[in-house]
Protein backbone atom coordinates (compact mmCIF):
# COMPACT_ATOMS: atom_id res chain seq x y z
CA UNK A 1 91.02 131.19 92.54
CA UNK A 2 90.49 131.40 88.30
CA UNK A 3 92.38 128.46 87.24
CA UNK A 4 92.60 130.62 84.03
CA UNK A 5 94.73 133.13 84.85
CA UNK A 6 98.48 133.43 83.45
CA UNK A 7 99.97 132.42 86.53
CA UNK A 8 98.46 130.08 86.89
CA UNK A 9 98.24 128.60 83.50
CA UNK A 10 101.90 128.68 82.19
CA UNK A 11 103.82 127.02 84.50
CA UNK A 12 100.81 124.11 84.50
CA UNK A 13 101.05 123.82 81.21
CA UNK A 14 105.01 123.82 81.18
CA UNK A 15 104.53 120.76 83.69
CA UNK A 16 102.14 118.99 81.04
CA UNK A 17 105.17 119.82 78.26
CA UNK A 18 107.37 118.08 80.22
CA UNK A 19 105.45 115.09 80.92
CA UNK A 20 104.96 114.80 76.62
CA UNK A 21 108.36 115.46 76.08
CA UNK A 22 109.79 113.16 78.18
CA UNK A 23 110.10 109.66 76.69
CA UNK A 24 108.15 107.54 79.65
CA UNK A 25 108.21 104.64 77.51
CA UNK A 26 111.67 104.31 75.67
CA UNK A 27 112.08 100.91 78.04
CA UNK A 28 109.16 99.76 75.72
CA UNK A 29 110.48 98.00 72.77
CA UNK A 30 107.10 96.36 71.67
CA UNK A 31 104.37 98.51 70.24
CA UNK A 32 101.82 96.40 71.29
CA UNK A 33 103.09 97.65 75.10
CA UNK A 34 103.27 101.07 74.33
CA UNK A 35 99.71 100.86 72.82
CA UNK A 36 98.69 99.05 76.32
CA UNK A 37 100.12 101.61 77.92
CA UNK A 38 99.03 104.78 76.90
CA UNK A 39 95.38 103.04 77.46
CA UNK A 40 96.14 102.40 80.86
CA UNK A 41 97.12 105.53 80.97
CA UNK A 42 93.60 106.99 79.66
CA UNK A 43 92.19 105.13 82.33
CA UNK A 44 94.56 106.50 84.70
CA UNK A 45 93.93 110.03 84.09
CA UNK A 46 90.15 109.87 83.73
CA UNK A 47 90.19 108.65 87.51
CA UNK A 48 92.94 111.76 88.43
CA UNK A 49 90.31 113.65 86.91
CA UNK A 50 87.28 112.42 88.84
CA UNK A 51 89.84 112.24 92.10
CA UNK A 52 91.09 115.72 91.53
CA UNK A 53 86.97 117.38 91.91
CA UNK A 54 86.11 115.00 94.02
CA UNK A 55 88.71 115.40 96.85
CA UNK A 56 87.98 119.58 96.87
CA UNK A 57 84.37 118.28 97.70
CA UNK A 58 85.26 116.66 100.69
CA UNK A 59 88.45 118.77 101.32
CA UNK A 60 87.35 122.27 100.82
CA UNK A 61 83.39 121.65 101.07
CA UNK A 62 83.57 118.86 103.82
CA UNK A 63 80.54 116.45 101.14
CA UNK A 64 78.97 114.61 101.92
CA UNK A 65 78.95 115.73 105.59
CA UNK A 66 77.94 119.18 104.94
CA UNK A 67 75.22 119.93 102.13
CA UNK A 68 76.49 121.61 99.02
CA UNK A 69 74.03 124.34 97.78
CA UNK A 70 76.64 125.75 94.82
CA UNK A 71 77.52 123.12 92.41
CA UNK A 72 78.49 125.34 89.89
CA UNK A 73 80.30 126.64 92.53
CA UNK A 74 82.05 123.40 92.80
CA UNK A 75 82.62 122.81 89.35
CA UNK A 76 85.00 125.88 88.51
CA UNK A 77 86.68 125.69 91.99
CA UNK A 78 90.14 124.12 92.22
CA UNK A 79 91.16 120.47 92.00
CA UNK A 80 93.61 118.36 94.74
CA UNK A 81 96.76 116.39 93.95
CA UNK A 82 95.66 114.16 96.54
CA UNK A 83 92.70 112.90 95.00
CA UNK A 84 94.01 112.63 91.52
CA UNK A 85 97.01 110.36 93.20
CA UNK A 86 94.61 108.10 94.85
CA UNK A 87 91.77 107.65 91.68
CA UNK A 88 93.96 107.84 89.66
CA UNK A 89 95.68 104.99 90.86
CA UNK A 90 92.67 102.86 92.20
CA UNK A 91 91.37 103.46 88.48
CA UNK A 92 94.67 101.99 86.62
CA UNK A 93 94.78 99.18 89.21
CA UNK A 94 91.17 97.87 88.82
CA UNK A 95 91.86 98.55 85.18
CA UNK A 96 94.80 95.84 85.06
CA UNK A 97 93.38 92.31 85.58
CA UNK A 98 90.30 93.30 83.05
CA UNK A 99 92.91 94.84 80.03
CA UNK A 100 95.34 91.94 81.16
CA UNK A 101 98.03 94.30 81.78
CA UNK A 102 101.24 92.36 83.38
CA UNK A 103 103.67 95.09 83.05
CA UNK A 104 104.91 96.83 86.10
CA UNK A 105 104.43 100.04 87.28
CA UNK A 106 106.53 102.81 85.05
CA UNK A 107 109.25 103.97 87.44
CA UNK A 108 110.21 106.62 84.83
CA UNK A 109 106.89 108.01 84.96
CA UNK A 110 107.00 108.24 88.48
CA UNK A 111 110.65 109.72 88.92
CA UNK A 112 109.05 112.43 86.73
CA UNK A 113 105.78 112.55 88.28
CA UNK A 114 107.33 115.22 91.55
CA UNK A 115 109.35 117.58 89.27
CA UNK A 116 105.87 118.46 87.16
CA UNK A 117 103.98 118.99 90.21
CA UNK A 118 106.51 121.11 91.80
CA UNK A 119 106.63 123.37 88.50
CA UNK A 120 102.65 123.26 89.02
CA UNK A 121 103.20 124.52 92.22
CA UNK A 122 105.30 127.59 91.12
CA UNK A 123 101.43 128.37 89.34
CA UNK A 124 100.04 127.69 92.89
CA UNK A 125 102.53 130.13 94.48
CA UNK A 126 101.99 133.03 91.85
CA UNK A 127 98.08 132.88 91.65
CA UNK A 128 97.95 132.54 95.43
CA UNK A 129 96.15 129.13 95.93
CA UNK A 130 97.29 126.86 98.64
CA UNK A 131 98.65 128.86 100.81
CA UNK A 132 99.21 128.66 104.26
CA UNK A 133 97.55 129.96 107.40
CA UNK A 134 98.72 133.66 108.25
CA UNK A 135 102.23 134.29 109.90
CA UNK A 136 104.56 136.78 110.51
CA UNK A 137 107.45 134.52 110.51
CA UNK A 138 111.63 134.94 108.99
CA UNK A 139 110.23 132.84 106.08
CA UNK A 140 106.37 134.19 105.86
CA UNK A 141 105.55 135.05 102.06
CA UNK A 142 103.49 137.74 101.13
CA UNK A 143 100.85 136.49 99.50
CA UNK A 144 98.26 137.71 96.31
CA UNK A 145 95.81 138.53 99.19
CA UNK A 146 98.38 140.94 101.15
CA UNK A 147 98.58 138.87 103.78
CA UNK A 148 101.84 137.34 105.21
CA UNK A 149 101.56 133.37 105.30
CA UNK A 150 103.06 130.20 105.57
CA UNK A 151 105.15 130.00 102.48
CA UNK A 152 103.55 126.23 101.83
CA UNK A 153 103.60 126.43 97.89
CA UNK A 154 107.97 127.01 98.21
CA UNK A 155 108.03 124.10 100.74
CA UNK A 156 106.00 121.84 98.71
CA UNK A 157 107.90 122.72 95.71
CA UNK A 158 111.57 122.07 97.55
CA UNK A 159 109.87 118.67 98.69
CA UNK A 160 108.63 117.25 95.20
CA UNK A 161 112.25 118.49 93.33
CA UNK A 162 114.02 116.83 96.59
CA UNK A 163 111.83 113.65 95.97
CA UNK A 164 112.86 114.05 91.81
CA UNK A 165 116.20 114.04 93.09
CA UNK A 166 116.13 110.72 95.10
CA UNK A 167 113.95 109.16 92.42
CA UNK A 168 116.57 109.33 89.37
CA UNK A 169 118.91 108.69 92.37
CA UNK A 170 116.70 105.10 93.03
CA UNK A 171 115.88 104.75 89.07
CA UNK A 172 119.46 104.79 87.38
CA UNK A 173 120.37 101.96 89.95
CA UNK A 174 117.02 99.67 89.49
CA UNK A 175 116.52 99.87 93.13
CA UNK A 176 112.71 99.16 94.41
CA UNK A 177 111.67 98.57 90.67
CA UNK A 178 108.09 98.48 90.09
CA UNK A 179 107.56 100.36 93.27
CA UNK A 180 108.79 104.00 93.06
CA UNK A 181 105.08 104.89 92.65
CA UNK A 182 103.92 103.23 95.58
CA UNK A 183 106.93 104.64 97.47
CA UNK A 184 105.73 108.47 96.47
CA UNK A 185 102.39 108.01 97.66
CA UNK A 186 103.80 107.46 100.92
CA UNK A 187 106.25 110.01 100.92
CA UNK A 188 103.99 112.75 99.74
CA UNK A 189 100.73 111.34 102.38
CA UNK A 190 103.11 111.91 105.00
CA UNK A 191 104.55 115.17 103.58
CA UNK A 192 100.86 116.32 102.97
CA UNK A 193 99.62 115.17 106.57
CA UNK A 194 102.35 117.32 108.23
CA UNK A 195 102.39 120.51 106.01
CA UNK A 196 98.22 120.34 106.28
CA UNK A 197 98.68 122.19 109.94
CA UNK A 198 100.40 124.92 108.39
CA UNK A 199 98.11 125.36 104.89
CA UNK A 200 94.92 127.47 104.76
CA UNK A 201 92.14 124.76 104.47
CA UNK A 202 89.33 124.24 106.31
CA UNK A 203 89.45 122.19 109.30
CA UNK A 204 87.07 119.79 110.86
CA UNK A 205 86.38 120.13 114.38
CA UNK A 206 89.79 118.91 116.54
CA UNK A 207 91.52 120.90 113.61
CA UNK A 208 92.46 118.00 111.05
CA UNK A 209 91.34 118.73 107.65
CA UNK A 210 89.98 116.54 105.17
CA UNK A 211 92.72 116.58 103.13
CA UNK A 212 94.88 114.44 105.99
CA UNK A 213 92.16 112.07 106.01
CA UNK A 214 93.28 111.91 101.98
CA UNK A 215 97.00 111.86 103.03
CA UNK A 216 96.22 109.00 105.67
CA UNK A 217 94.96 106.92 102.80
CA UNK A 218 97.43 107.45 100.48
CA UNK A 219 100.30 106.45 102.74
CA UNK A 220 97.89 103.32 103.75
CA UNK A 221 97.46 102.52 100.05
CA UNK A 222 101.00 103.12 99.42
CA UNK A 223 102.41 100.98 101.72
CA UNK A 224 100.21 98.00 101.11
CA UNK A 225 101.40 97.95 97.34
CA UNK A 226 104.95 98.36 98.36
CA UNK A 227 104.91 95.82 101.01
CA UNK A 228 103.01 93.70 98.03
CA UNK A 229 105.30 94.21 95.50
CA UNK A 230 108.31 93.40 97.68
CA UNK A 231 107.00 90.90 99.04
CA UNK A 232 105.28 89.11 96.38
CA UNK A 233 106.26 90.82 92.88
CA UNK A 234 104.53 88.65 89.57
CA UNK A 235 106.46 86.53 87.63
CA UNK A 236 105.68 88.53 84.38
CA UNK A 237 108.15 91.63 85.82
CA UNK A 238 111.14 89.43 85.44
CA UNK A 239 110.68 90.12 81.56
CA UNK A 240 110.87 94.21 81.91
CA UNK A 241 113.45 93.75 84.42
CA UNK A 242 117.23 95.38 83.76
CA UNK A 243 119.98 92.48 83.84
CA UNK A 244 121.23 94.81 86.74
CA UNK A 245 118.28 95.34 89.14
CA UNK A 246 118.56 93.62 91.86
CA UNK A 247 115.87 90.53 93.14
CA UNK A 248 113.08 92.25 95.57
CA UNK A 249 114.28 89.89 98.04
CA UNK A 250 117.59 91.27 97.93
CA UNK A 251 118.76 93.76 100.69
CA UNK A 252 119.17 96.99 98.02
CA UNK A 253 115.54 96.42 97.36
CA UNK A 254 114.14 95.78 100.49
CA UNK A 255 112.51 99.35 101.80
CA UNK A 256 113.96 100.44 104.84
C-alpha cells in the first residue's frame, strides 16, 4: 500500500492535529517539566519510529528468520502500531533514570493516545491496508481489492474509541494514575492477539503470526509496569498527584 495516497494521508494527519492540539501538558505548571517532557518525548517517538519498521520486518517479512532480498522494498512498506507501542516505550523508559526524569507517566497523553489511532485507522480502512482474511459474512466489507473481508479496520476503530471512552472515564476520576499507559498496552496486546486470526497477515507455520508474538509482549510488558506501579509507585508521584486521586493501595486503584 502507498502510504501517500489521500486516504490514507488525511485522516493520519488529522490524528497528528489532534495530538498538537490537545494540551497533554496543561497539568504541567513548571517549564522546566514541560521542557523535560517534550524531550522525553523525542526520545519516545524516535523509538515508535524504529519500532514501527522494525515490527513489519518481522511481522510481514518474518526477519530475521527468513532472508530479506528487497530492502528498499522494506523501507517504503507500511509501519505497525505494535512496534511503535513497545520501542517506543522501552526507549522513554531506558531514557528516564539517565535524563533523571521522576514524573509519571502522562495519563492525558494516553487517554488520547486510542482516539488518534482509531482516526488513523479510518486511513487504514479507505486505502485498504490491514484488512482481514476473505469472508462472505453479514458484516464482510468490500474492500479496495474487490474482495469481501473481515471488516478488521471498523472493529479496531470501535475498540480504540471504546478504550477513549473508558480512559476519560478512568482519567477525570484519578483512578490507576500513572498507569493508564501500561493498562492500554494490555488491552490493545490482547485485542491485537485475538483480532490477528481474522486480519490478512502472514502466518507462521501453526497459523500465529508474528504480530501476536508482538501482542504477547506487549501485554507481558504491560502488566509488569502496572503490577509495578501499583505495587510499588516512587515517592516523587505524590508531587503530580491530584488532592483527589486515590493511594495505589487503595481499592479504586487496585486493577481488577
Amino acid at each position: 500500500m502507498n502510504p501517500l495516497v489521500p486516504a490514507y494521508v488525511i485522516p493520519v494527519g488529522i490524528s497528528l492535529l489532534v495530538v498538537l492540539a490537545f494540551p497533554v501538558t496543561a497539568h504541567l505548571r513548571d517549564k522546566s517539566q514541560r521542557h523535560q517532557y517534550y524531550f522525553l518525548q523525542g526520545i519516545t517517538i524516535l523509538g515508535a519510529i524504529f519500532g514501527a519498521k522494525l515490527s513489519v520486518l518481522f511481522g510481514d517479512y518474518h526477519w530475521p528468520f527468513v532472508t530479506v532480498n528487497d530492502w528498499a522494498q522494506v523501507l517504503w512498506s507500511g509501519r505497525s502500531i505494535t512496534g511503535a507501542l513497545i520501542c517506543g516505550f522501552l526507549f522513554a523508559e531506558i531514557a528516564k533514570p539517565m535524563i533523571g526524569y521522576t514524573m509519571p507517566p502522562n495519563d492525558r497523553f494516553a487517554t488520547l493516545l486510542p482516539f488518534t489511532i482509531g482516526i488513523g485507522r479510518i486511513g487504514c480502512l479507505f486505502a485498504g491496508c490491514c484488512g482481514g482474511l476473505p469472508w462472505d459474512g453479514w458484516c464482510a466489507l468490500h474492500a479496495a481489492d474487490g474482495v469481501s473481508r473481515y471488516p478488521t479496520q471498523a472493529i479496531e476503530m470501535v475498540f480504540q474509541f471504546t478504550v477513549g471512552a473508558l480512559f476519560i472515564f478512568l482519567l477525570k476520576r484519578q483512578i490507576l494514575f500513572g498507569r493508564l499507559f501500561s493498562l492500554y498496552l494490555v488491552l490493545y496486546g490482547a485485542f491485537r492477539f485475538g483480532t490477528e486470526f481474522i486480519r490478512d497477515t502472514p502466518k507462521f507455520p501453526g497459523g500465529f503470526s508474528g504480530y501476536q508474538i508482538l501482542a504477547l509482549i506487549m501485554i507481558l510488558l504491560g502488566t509488569a509496569f502496572l503490577l509495578k506501579r501499583t505495587l510499588a509507585q516512587p515517592e516523587s508521584w505524590q508531587d503530580f498527584r491530584p488532592a483527589n486521586s486515590p493511594h495505589p493501595t487503595s481499592s479504586a486503584s487496585t486493577p481488577s
